[in-house]
N, C-alpha and C. Protein backbone atom coordinates (compact mmCIF):
# COMPACT_ATOMS: atom_id res chain seq x y z
N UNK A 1 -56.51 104.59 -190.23
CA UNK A 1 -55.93 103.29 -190.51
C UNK A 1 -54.40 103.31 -190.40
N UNK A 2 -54.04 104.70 -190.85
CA UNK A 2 -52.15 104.62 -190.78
C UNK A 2 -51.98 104.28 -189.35
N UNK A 3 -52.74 104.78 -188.96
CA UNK A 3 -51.98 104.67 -186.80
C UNK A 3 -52.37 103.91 -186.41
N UNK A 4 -53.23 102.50 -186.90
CA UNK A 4 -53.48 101.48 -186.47
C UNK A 4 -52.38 100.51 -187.24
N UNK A 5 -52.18 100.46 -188.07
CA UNK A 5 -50.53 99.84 -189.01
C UNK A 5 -49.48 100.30 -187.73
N UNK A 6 -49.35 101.02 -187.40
CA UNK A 6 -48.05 101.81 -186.82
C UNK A 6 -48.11 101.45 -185.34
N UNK A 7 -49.50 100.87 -184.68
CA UNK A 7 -49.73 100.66 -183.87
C UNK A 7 -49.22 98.80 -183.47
N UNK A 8 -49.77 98.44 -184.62
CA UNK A 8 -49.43 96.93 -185.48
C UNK A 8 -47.71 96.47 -185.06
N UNK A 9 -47.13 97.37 -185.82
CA UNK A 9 -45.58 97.61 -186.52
C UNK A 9 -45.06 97.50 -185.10
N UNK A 10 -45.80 98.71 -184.15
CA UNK A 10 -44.90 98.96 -182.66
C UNK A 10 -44.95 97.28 -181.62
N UNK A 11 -46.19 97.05 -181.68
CA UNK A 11 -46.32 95.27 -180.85
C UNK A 11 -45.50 94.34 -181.90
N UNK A 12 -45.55 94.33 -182.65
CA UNK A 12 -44.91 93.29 -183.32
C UNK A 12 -43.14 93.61 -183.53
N UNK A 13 -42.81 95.09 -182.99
CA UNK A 13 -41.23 95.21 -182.62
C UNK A 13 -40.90 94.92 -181.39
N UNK A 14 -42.12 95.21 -180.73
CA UNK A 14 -41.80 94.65 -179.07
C UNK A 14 -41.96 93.21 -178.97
N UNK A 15 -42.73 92.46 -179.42
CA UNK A 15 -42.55 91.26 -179.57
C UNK A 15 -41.67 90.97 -179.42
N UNK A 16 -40.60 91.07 -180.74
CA UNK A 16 -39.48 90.44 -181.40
C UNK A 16 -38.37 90.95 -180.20
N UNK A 17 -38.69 92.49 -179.54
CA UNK A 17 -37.30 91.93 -178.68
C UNK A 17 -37.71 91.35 -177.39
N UNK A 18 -39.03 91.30 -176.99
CA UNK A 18 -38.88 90.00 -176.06
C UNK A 18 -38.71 88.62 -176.14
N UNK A 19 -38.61 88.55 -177.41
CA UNK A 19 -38.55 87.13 -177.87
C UNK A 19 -36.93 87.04 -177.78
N UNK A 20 -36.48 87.88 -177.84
CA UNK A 20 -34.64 87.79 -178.35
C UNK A 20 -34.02 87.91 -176.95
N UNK A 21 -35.16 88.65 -175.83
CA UNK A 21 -34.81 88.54 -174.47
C UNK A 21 -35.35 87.18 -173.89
N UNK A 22 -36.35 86.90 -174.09
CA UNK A 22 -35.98 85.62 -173.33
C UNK A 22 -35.32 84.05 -174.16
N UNK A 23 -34.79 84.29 -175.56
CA UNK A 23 -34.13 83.44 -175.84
C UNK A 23 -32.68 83.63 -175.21
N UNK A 24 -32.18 84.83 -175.02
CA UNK A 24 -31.15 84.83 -174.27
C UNK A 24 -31.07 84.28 -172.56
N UNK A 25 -32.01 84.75 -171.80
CA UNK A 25 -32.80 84.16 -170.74
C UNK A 25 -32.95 82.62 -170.74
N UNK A 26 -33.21 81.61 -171.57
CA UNK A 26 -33.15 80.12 -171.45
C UNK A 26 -31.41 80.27 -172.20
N UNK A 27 -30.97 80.87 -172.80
CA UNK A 27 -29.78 80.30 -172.83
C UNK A 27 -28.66 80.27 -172.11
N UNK A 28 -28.78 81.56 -170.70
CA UNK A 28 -28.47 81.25 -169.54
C UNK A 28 -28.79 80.46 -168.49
N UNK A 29 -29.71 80.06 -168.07
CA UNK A 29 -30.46 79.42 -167.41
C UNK A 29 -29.90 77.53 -168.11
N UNK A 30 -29.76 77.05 -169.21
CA UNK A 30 -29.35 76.23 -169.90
C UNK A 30 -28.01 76.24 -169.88
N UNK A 31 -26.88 77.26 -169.61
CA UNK A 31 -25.41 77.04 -168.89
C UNK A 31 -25.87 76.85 -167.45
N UNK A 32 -26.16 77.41 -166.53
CA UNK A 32 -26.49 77.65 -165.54
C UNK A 32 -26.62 76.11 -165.14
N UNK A 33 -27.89 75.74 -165.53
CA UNK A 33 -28.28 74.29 -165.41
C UNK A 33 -27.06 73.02 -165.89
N UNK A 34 -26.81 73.54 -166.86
CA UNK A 34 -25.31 72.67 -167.01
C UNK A 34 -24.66 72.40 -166.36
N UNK A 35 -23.96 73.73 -165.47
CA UNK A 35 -23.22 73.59 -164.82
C UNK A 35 -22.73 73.11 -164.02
N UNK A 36 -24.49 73.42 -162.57
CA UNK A 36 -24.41 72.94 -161.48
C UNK A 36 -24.85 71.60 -161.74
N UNK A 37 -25.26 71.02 -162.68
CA UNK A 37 -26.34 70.06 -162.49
C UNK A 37 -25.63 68.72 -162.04
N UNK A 38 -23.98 68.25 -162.27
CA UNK A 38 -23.29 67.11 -161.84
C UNK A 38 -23.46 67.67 -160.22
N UNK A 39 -22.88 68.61 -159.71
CA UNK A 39 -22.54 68.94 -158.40
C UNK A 39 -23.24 68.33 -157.57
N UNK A 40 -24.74 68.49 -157.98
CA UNK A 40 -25.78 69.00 -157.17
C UNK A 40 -26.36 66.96 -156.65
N UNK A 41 -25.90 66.07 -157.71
CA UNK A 41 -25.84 64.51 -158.06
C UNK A 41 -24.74 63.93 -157.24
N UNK A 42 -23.67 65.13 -157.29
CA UNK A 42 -22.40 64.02 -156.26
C UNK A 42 -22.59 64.53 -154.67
N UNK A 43 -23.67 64.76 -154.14
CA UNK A 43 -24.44 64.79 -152.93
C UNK A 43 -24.91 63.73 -152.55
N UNK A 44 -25.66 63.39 -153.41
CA UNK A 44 -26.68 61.71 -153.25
C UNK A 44 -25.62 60.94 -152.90
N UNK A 45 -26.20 59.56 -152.96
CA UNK A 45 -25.60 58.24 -152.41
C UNK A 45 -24.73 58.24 -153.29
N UNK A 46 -23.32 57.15 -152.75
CA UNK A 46 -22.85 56.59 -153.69
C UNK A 46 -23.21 55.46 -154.10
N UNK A 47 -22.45 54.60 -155.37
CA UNK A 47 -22.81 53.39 -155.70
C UNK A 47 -21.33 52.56 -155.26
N UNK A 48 -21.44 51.92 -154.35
CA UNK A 48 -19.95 51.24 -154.06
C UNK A 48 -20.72 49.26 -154.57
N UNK A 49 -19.49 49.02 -154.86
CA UNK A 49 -19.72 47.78 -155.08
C UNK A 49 -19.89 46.47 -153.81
N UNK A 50 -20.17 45.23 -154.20
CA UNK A 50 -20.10 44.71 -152.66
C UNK A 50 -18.69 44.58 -152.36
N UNK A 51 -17.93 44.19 -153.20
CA UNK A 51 -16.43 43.84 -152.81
C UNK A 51 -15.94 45.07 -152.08
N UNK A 52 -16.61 46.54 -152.49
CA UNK A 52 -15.96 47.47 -151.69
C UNK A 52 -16.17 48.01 -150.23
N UNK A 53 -18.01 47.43 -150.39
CA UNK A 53 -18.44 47.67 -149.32
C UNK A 53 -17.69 46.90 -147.72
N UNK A 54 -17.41 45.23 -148.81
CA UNK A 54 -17.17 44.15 -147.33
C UNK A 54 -16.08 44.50 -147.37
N UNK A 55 -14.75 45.46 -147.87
CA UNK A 55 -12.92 46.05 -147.60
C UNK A 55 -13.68 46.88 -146.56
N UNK A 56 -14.91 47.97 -146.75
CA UNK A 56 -14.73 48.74 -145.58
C UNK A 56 -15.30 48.35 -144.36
N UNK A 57 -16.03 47.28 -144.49
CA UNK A 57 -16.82 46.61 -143.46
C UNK A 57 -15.54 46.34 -142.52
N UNK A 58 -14.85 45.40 -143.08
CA UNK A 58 -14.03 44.66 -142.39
C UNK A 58 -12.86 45.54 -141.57
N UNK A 59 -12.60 46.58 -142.87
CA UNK A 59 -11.83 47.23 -142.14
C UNK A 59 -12.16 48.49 -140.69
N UNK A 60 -13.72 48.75 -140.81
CA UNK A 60 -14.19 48.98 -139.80
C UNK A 60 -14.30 47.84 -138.33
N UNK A 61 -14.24 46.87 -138.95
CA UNK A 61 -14.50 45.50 -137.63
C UNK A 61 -12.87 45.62 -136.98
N UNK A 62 -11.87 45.89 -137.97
CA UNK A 62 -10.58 45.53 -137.73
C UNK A 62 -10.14 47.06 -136.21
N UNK A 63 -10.91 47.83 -136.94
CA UNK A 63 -10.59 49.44 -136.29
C UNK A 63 -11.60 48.78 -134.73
N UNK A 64 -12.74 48.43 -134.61
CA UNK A 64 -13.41 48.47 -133.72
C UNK A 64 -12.41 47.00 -132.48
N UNK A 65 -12.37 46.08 -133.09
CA UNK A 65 -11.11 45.30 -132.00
C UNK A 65 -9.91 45.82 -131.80
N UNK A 66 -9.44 46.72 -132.40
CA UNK A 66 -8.37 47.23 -131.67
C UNK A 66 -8.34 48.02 -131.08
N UNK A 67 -9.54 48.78 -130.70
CA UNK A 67 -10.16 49.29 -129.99
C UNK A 67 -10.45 48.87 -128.49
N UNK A 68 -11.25 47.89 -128.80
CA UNK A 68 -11.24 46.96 -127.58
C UNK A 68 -10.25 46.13 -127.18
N UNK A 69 -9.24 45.92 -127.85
CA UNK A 69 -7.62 45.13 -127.05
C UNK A 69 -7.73 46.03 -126.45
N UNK A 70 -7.56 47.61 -126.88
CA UNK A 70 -6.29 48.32 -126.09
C UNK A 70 -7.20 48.75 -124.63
N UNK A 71 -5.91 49.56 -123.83
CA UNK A 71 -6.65 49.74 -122.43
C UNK A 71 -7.28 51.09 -122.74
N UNK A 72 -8.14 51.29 -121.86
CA UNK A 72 -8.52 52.42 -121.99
C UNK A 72 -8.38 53.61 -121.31
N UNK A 73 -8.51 54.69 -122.19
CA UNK A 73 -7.63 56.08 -121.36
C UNK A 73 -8.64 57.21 -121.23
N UNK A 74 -9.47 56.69 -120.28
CA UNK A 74 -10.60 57.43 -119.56
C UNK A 74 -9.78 58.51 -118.04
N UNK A 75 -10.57 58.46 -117.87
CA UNK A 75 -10.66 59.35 -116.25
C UNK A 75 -10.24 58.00 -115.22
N UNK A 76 -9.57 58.44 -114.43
CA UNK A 76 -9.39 57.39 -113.56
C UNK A 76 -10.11 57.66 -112.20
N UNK A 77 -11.01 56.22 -111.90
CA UNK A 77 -12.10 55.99 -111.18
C UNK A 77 -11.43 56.50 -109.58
N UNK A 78 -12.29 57.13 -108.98
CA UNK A 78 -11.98 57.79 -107.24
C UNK A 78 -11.97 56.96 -106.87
């Protein structure tokens, strides 16, 4: 019976330090996740408003006619 107690005593010390290893284990993983976790969000879409959208609209329309005023500086035709 003593070496079955002792046997007891030994799983229930190993237990306790895997338990203390993987509480350390989620508490890296829980910085970890912290960390990256905005980064990984300012990938996705943005949210622009409409007022901001129709400044860049327009100012894309504005870029694309002056485009087409000017002459163009291609290769010149044989």
């Amino acid at each position: 019976m003593a070496n079955l107690s002792g046997f007891v005593k030994q799983l229930k010390d190993e237990r306790a330090r895997i338990e203390k290893q993987l509480s350390a284990l989620n508490a890296a993983l829980t910085a970890f996740v912290g960390t990256y976790k905005g980064s990984a969000k300012s990938k996705g879409t943005r949210k622009l408003s409409a007022a901001a959208r129709k400044k860049i609209s327009l100012a894309q329309k504005a870029r694309w006619a002056k485009r087409r005023k000017s002459p163009r500086l291609g290769r010149a035709k044989s």
